[in-house]
PDB file of N, CA and C in Angstrom:
ATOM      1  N   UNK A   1     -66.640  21.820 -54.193  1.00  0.00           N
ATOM      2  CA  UNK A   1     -66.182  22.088 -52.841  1.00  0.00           C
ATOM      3  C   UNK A   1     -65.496  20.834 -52.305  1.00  0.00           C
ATOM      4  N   UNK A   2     -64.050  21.401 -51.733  1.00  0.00           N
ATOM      5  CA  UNK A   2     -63.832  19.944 -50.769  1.00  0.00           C
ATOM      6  C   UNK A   2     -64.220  19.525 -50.220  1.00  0.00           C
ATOM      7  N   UNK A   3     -63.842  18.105 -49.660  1.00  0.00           N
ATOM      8  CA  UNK A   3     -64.939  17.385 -48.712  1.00  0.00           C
ATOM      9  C   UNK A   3     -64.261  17.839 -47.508  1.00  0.00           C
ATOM     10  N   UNK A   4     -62.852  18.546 -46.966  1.00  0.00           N
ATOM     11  CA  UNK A   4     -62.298  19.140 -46.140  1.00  0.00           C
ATOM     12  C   UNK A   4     -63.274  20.622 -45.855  1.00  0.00           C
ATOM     13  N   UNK A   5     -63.147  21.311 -47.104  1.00  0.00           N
ATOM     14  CA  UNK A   5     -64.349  22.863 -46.877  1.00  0.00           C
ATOM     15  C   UNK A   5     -65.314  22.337 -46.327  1.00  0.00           C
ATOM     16  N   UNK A   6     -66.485  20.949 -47.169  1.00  0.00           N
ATOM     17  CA  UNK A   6     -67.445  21.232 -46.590  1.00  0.00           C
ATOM     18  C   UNK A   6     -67.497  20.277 -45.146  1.00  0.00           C
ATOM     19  N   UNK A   7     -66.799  20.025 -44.602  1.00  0.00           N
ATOM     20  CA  UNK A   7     -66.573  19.202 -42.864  1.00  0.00           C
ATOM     21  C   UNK A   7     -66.742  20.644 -42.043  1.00  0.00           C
ATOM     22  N   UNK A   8     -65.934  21.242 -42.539  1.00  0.00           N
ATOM     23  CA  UNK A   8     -65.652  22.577 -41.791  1.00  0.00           C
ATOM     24  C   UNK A   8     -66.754  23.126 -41.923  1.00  0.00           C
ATOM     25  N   UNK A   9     -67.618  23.449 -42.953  1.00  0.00           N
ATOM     26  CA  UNK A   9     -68.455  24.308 -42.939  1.00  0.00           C
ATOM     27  C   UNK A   9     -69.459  23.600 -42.128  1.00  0.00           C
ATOM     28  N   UNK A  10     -69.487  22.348 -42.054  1.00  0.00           N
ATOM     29  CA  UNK A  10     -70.842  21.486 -41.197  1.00  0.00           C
ATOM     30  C   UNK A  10     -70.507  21.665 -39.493  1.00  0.00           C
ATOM     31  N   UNK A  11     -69.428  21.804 -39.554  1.00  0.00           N
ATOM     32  CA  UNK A  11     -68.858  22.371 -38.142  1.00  0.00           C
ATOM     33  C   UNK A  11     -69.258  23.781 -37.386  1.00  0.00           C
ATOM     34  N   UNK A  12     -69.108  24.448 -38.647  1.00  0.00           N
ATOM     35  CA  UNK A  12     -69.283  25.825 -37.971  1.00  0.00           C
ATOM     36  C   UNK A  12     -71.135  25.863 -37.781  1.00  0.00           C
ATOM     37  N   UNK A  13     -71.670  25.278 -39.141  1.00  0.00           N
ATOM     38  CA  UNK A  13     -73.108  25.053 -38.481  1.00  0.00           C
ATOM     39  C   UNK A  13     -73.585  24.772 -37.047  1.00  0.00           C
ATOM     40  N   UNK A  14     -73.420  23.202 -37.001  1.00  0.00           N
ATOM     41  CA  UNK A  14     -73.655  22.841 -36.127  1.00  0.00           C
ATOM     42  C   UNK A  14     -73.160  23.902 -34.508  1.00  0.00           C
ATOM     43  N   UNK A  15     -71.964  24.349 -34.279  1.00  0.00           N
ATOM     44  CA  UNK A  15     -71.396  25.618 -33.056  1.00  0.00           C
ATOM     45  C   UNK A  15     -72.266  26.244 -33.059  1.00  0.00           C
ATOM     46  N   UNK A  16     -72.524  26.544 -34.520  1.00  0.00           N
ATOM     47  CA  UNK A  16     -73.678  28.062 -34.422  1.00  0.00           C
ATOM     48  C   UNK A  16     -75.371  27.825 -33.809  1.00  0.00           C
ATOM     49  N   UNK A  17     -75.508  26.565 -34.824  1.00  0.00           N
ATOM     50  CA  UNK A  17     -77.213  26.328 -34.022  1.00  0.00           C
ATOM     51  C   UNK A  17     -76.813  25.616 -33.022  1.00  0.00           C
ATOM     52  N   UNK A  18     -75.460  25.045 -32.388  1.00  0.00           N
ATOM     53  CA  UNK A  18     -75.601  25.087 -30.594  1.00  0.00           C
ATOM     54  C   UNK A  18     -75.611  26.423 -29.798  1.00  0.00           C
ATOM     55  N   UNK A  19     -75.105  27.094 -30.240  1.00  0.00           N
ATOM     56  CA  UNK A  19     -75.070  28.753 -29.814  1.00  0.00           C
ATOM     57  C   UNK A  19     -76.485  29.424 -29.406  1.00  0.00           C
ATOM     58  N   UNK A  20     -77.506  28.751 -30.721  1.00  0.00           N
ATOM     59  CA  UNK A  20     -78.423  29.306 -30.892  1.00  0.00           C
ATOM     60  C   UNK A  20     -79.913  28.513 -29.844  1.00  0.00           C
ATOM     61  N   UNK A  21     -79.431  27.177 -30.188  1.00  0.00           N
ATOM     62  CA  UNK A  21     -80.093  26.288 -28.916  1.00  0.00           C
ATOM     63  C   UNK A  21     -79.450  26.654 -27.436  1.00  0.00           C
ATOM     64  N   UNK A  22     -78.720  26.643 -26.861  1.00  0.00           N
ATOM     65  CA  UNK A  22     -78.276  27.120 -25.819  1.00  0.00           C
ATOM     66  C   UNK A  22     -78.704  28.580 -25.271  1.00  0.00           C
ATOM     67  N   UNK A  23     -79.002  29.722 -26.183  1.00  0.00           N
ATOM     68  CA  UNK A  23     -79.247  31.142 -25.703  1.00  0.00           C
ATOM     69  C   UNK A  23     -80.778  31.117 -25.807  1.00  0.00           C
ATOM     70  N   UNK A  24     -81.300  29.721 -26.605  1.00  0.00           N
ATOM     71  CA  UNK A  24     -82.847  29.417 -26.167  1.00  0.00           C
ATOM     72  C   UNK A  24     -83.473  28.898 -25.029  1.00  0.00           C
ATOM     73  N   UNK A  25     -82.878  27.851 -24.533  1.00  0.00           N
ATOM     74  CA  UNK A  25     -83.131  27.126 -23.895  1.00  0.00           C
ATOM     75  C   UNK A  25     -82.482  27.194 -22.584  1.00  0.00           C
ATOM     76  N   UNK A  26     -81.633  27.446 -22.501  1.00  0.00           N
ATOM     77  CA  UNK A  26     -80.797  27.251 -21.172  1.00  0.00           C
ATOM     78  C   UNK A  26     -81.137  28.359 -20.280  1.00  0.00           C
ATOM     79  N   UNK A  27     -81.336  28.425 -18.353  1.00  0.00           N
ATOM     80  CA  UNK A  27     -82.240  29.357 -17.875  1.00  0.00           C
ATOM     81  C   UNK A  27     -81.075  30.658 -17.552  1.00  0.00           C
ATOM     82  N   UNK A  28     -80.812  31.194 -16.585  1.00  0.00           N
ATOM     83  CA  UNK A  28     -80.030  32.514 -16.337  1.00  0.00           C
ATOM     84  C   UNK A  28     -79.391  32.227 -15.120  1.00  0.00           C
ATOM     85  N   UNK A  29     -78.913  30.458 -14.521  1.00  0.00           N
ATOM     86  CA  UNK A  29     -78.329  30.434 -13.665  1.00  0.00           C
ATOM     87  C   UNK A  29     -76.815  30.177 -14.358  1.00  0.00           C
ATOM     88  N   UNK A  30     -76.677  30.370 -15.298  1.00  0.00           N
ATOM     89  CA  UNK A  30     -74.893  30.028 -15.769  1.00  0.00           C
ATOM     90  C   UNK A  30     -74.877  30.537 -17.566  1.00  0.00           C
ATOM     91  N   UNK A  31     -73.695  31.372 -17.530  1.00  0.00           N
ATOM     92  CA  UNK A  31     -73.179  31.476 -19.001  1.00  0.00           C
ATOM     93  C   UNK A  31     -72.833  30.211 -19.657  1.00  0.00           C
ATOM     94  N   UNK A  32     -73.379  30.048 -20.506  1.00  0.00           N
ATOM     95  CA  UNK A  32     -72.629  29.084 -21.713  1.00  0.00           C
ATOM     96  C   UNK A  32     -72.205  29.537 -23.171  1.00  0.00           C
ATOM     97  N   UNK A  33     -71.359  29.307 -23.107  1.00  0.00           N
ATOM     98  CA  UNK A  33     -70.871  29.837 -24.335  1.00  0.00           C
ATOM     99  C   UNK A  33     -69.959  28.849 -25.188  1.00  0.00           C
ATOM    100  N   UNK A  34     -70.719  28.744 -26.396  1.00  0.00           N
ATOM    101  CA  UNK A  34     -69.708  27.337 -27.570  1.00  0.00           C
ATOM    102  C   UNK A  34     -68.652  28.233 -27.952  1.00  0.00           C
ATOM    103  N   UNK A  35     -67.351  27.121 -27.584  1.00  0.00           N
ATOM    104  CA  UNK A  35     -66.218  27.838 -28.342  1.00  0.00           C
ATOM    105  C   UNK A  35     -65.965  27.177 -29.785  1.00  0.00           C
ATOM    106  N   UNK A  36     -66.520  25.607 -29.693  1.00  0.00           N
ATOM    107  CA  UNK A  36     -65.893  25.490 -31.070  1.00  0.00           C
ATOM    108  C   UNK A  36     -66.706  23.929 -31.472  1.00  0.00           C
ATOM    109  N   UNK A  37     -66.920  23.601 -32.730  1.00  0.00           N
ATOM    110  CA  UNK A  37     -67.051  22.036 -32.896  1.00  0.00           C
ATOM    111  C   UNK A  37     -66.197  21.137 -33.223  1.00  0.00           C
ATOM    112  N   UNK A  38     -65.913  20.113 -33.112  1.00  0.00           N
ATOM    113  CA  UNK A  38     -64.592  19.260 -33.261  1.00  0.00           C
ATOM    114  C   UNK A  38     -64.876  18.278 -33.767  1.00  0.00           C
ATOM    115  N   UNK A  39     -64.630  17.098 -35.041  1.00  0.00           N
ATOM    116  CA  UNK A  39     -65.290  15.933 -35.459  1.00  0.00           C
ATOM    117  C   UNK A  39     -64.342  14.905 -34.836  1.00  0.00           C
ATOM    118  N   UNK A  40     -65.388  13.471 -34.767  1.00  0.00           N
ATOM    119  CA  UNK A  40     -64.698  12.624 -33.973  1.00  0.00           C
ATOM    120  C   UNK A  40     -65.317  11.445 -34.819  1.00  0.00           C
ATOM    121  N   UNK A  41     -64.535  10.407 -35.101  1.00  0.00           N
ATOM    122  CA  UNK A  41     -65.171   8.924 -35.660  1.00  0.00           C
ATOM    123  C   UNK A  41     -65.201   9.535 -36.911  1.00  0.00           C
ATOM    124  N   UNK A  42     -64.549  10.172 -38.028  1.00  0.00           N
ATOM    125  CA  UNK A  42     -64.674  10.518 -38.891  1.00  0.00           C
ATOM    126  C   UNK A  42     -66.471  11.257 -39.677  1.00  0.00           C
ATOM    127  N   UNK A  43     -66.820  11.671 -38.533  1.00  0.00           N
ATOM    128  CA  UNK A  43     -67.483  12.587 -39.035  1.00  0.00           C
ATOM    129  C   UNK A  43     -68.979  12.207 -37.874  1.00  0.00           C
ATOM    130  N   UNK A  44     -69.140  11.354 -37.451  1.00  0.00           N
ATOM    131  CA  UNK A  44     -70.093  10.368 -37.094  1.00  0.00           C
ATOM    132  C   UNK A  44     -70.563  10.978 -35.824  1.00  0.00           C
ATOM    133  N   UNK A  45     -69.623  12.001 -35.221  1.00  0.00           N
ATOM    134  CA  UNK A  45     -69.677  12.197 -33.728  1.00  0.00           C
ATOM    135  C   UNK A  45     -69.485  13.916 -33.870  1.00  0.00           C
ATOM    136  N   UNK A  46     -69.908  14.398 -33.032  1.00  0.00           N
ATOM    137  CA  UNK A  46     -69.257  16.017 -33.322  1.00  0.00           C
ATOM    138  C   UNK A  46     -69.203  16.406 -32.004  1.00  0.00           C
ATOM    139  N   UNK A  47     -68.162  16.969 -31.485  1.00  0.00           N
ATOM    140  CA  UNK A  47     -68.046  17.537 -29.964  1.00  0.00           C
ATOM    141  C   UNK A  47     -68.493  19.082 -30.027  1.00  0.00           C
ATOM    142  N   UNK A  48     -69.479  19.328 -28.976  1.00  0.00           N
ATOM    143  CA  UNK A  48     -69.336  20.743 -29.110  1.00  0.00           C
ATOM    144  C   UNK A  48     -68.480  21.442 -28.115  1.00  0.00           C
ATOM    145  N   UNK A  49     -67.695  22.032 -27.722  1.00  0.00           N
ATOM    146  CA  UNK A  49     -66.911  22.511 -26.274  1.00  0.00           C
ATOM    147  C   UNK A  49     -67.729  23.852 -26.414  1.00  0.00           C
ATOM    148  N   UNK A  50     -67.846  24.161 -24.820  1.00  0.00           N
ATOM    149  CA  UNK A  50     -68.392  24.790 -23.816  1.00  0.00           C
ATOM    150  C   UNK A  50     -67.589  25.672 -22.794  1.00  0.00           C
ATOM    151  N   UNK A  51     -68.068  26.851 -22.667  1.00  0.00           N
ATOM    152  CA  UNK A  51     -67.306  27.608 -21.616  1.00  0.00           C
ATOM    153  C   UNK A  51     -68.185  27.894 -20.482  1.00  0.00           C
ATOM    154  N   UNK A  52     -68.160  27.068 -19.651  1.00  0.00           N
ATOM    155  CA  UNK A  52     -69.439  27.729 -18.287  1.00  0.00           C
ATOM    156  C   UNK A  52     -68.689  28.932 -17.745  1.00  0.00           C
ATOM    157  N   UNK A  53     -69.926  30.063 -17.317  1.00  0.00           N
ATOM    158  CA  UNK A  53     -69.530  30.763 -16.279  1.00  0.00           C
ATOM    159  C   UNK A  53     -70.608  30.771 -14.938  1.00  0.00           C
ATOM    160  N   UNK A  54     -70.311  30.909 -13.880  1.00  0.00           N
ATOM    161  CA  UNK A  54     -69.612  30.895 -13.165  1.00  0.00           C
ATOM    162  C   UNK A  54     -68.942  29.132 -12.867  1.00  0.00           C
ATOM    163  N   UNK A  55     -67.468  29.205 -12.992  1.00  0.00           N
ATOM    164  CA  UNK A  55     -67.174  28.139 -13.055  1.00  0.00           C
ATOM    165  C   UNK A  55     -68.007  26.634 -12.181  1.00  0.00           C
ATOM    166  N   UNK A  56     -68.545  27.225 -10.703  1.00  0.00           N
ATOM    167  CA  UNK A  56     -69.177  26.211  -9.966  1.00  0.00           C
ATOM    168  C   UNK A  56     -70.231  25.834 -10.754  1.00  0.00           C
ATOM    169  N   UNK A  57     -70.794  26.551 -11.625  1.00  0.00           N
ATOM    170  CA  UNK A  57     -71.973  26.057 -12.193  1.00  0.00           C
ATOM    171  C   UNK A  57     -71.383  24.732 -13.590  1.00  0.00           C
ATOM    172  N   UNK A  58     -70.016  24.561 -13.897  1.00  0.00           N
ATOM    173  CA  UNK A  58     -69.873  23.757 -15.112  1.00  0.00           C
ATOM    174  C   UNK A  58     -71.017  22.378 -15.251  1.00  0.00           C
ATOM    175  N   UNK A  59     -70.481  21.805 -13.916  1.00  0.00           N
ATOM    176  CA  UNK A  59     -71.523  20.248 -13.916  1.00  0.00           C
ATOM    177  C   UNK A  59     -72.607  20.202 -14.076  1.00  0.00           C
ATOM    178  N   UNK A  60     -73.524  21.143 -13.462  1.00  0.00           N
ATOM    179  CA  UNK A  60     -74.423  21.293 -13.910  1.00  0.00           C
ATOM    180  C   UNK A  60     -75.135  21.788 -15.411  1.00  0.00           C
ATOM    181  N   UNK A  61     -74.319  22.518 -15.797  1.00  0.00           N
ATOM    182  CA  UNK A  61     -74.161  23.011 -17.518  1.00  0.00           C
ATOM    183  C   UNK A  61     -74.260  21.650 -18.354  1.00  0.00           C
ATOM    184  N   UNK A  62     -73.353  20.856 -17.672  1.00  0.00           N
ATOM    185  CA  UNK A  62     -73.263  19.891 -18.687  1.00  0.00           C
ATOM    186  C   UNK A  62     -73.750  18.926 -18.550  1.00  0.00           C
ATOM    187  N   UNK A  63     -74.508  18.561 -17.342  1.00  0.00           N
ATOM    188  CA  UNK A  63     -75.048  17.469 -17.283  1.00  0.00           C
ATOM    189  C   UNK A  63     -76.827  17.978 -17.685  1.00  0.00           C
ATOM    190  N   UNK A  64     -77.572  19.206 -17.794  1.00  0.00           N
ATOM    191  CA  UNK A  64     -77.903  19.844 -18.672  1.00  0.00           C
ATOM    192  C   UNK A  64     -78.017  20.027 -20.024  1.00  0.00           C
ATOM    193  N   UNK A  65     -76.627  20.440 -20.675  1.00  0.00           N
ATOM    194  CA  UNK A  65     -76.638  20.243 -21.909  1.00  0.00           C
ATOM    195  C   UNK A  65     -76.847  18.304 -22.770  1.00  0.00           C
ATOM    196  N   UNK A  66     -76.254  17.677 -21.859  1.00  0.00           N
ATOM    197  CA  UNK A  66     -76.914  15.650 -22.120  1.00  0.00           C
ATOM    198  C   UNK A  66     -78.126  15.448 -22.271  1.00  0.00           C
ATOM    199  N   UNK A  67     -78.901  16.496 -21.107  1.00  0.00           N
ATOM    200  CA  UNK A  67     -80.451  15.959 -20.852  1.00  0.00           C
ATOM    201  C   UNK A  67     -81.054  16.350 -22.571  1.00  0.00           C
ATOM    202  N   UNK A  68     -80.528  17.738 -22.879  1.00  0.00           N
ATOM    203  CA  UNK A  68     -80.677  18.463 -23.848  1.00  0.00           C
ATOM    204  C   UNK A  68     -80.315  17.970 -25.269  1.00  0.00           C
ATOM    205  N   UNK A  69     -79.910  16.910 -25.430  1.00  0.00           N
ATOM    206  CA  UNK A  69     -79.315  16.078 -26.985  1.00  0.00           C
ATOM    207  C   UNK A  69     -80.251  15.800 -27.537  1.00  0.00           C
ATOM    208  N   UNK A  70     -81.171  15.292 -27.073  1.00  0.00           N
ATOM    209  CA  UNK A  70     -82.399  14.473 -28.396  1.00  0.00           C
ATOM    210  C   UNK A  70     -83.053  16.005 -29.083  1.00  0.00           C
ATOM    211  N   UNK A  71     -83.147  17.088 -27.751  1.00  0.00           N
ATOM    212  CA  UNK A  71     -83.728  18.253 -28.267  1.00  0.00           C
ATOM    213  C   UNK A  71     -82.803  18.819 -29.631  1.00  0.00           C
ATOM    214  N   UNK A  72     -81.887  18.937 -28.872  1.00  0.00           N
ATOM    215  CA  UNK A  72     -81.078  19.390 -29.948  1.00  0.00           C
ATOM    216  C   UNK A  72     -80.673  19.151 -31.493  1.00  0.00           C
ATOM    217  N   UNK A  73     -80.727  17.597 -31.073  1.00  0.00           N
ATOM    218  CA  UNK A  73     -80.739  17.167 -32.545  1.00  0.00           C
ATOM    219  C   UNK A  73     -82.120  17.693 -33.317  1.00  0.00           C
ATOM    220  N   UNK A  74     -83.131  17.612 -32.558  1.00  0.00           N
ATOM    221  CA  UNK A  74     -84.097  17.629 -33.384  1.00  0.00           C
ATOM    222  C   UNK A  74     -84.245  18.974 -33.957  1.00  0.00           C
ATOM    223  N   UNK A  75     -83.487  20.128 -33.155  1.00  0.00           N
ATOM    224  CA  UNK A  75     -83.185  21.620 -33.523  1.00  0.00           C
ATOM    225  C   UNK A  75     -82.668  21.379 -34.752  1.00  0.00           C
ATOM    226  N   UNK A  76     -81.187  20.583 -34.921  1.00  0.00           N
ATOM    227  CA  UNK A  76     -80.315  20.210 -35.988  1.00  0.00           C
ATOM    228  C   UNK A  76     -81.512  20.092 -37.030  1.00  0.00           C
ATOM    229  N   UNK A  77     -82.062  19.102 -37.100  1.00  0.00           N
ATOM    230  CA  UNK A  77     -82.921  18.300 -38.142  1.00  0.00           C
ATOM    231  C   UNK A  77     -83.410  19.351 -38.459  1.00  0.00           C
ATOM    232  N   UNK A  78     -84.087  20.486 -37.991  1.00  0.00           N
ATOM    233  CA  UNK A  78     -84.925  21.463 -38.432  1.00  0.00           C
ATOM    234  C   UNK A  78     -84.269  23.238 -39.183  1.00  0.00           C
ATOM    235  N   UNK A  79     -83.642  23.543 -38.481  1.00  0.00           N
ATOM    236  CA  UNK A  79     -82.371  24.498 -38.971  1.00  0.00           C
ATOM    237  C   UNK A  79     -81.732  23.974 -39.609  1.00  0.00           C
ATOM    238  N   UNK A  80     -80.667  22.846 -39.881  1.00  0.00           N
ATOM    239  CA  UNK A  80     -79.224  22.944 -40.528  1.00  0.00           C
ATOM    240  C   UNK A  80     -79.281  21.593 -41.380  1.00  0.00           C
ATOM    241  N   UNK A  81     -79.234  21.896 -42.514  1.00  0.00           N
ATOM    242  CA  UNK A  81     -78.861  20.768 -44.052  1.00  0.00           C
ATOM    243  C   UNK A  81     -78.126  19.992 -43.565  1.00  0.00           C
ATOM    244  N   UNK A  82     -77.731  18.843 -42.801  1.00  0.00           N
ATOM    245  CA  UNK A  82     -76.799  18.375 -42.237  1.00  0.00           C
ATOM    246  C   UNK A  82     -77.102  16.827 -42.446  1.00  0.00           C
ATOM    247  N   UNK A  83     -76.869  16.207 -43.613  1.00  0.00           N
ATOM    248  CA  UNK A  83     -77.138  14.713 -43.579  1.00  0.00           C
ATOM    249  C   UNK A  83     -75.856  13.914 -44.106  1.00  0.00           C
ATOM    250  N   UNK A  84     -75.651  12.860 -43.358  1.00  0.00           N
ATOM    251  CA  UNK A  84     -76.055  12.264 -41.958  1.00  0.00           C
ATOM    252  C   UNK A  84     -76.293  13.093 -41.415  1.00  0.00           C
ATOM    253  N   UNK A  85     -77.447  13.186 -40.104  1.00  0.00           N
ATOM    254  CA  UNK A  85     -76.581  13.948 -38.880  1.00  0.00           C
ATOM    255  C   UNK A  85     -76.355  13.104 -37.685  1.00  0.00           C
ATOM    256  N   UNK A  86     -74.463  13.867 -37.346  1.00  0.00           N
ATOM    257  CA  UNK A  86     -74.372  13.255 -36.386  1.00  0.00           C
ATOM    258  C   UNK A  86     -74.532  13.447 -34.501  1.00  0.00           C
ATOM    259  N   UNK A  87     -74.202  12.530 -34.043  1.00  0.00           N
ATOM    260  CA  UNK A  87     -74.551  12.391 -32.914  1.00  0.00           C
ATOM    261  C   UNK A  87     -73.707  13.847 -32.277  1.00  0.00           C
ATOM    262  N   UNK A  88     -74.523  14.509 -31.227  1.00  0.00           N
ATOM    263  CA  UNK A  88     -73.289  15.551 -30.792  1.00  0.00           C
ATOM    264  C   UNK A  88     -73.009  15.066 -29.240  1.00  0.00           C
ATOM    265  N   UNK A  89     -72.053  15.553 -28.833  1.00  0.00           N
ATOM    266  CA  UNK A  89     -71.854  15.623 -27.549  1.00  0.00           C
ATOM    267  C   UNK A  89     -71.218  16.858 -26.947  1.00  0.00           C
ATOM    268  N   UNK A  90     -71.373  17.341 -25.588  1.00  0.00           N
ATOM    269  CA  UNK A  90     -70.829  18.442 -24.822  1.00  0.00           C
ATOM    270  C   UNK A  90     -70.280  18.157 -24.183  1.00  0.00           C
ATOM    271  N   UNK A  91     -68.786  19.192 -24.316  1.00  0.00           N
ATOM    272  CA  UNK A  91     -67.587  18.505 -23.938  1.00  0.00           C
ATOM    273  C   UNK A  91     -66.958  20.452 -22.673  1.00  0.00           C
ATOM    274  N   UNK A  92     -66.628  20.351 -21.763  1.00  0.00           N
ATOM    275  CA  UNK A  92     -66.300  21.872 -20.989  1.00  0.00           C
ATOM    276  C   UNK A  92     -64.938  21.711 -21.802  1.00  0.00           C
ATOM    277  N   UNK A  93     -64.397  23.212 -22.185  1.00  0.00           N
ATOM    278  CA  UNK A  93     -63.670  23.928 -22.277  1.00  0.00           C
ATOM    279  C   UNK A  93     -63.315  25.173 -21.657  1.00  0.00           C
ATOM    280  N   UNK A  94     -63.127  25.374 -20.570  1.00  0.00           N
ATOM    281  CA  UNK A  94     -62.507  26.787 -19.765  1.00  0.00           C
ATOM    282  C   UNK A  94     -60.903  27.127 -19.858  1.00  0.00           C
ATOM    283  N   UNK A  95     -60.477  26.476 -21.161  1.00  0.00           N
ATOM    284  CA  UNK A  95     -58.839  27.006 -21.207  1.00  0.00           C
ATOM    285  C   UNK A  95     -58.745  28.387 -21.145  1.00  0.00           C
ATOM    286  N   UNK A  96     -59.677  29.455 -21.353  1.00  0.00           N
ATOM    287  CA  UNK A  96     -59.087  30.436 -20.976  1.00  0.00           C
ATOM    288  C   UNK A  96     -58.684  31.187 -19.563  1.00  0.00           C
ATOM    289  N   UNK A  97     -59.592  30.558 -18.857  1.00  0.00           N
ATOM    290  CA  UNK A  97     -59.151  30.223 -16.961  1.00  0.00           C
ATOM    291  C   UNK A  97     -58.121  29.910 -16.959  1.00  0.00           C
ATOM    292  N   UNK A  98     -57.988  28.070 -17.732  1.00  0.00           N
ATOM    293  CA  UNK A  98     -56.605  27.565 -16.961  1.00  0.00           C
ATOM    294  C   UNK A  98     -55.724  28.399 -17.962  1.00  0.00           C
ATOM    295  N   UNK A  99     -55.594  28.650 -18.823  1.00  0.00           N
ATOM    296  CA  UNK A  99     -54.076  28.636 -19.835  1.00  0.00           C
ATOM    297  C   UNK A  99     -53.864  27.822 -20.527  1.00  0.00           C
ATOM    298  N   UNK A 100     -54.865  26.517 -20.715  1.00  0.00           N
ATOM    299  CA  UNK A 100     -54.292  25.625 -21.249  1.00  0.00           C
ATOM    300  C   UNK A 100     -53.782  25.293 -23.032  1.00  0.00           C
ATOM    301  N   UNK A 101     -52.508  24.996 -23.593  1.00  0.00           N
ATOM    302  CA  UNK A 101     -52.966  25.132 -24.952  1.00  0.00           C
ATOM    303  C   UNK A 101     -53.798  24.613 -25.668  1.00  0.00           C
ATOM    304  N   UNK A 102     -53.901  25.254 -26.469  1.00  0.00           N
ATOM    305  CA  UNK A 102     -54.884  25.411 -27.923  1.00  0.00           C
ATOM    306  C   UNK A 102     -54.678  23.392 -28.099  1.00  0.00           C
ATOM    307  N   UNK A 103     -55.695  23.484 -28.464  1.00  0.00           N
ATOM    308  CA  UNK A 103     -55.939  21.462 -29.160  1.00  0.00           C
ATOM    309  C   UNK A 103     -55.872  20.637 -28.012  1.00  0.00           C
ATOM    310  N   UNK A 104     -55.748  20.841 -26.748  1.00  0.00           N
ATOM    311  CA  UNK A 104     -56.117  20.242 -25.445  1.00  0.00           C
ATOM    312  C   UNK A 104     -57.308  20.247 -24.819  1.00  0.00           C
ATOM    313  N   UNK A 105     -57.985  19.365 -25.012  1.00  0.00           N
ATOM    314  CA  UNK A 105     -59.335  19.217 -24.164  1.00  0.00           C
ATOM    315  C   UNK A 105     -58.984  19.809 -22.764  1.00  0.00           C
ATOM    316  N   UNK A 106     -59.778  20.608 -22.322  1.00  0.00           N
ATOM    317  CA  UNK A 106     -60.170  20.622 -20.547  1.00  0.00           C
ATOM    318  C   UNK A 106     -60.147  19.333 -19.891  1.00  0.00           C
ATOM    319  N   UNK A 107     -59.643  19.520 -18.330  1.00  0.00           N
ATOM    320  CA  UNK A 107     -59.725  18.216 -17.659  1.00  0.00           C
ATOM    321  C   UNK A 107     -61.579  19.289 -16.788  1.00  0.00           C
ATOM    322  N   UNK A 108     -62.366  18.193 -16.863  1.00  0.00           N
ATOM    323  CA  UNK A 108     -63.317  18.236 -16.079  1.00  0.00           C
ATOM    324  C   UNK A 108     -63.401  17.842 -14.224  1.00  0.00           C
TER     325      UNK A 108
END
């Protein structure tokens, strides 16, 4: 397997058990929904982007999902073959609100 296949495939992991930590943990005042994982620092860092709904609720989503990192990793460590593992971070994505294109971070 490439080392390109398997980046990607550690990607889609990681989206998925954020998907899966998030529809655990998070309470019923805001949708979250992972759109995607993104590597950063060559592998070292992984962004997850986020779609809050109702939009007023984003900051709170995400300053939420921060408190939520050590948990998470430790979700990682336990679900997903993932060594190294790296550090994640939550990043908002609501381009489908704004329009914005594809490979553009959200402005927060």
């Amino acid at each position: 397997m490439k080392s390109s296949d398997r980046a990607g495939r550690g990607l889609a992991i990681i989206a998925h058990e954020a998907a899966q930590f998030i529809k655990k943990e998070a309470g019923p005042g805001s949708l979250i929904t992972v759109i995607r994982a993104q590597s950063a620092s060559r592998g070292d860092r992984v962004m997850v982007f986020v779609s809050v709904f109702p939009e007023e609720k984003a900051l709170s989503a995400l300053a939420f999902l921060e408190r939520q990192r050590e948990a998470f990793s430790d979700h990682l460590k336990k679900h997903a073959r993932l060594r190294p593992l790296p550090r994640v971070d939550f990043m908002l994505d609501n381009r489908e609100k704004t329009g914005e294109e594809l490979g553009e971070p959200a402005k927060v």
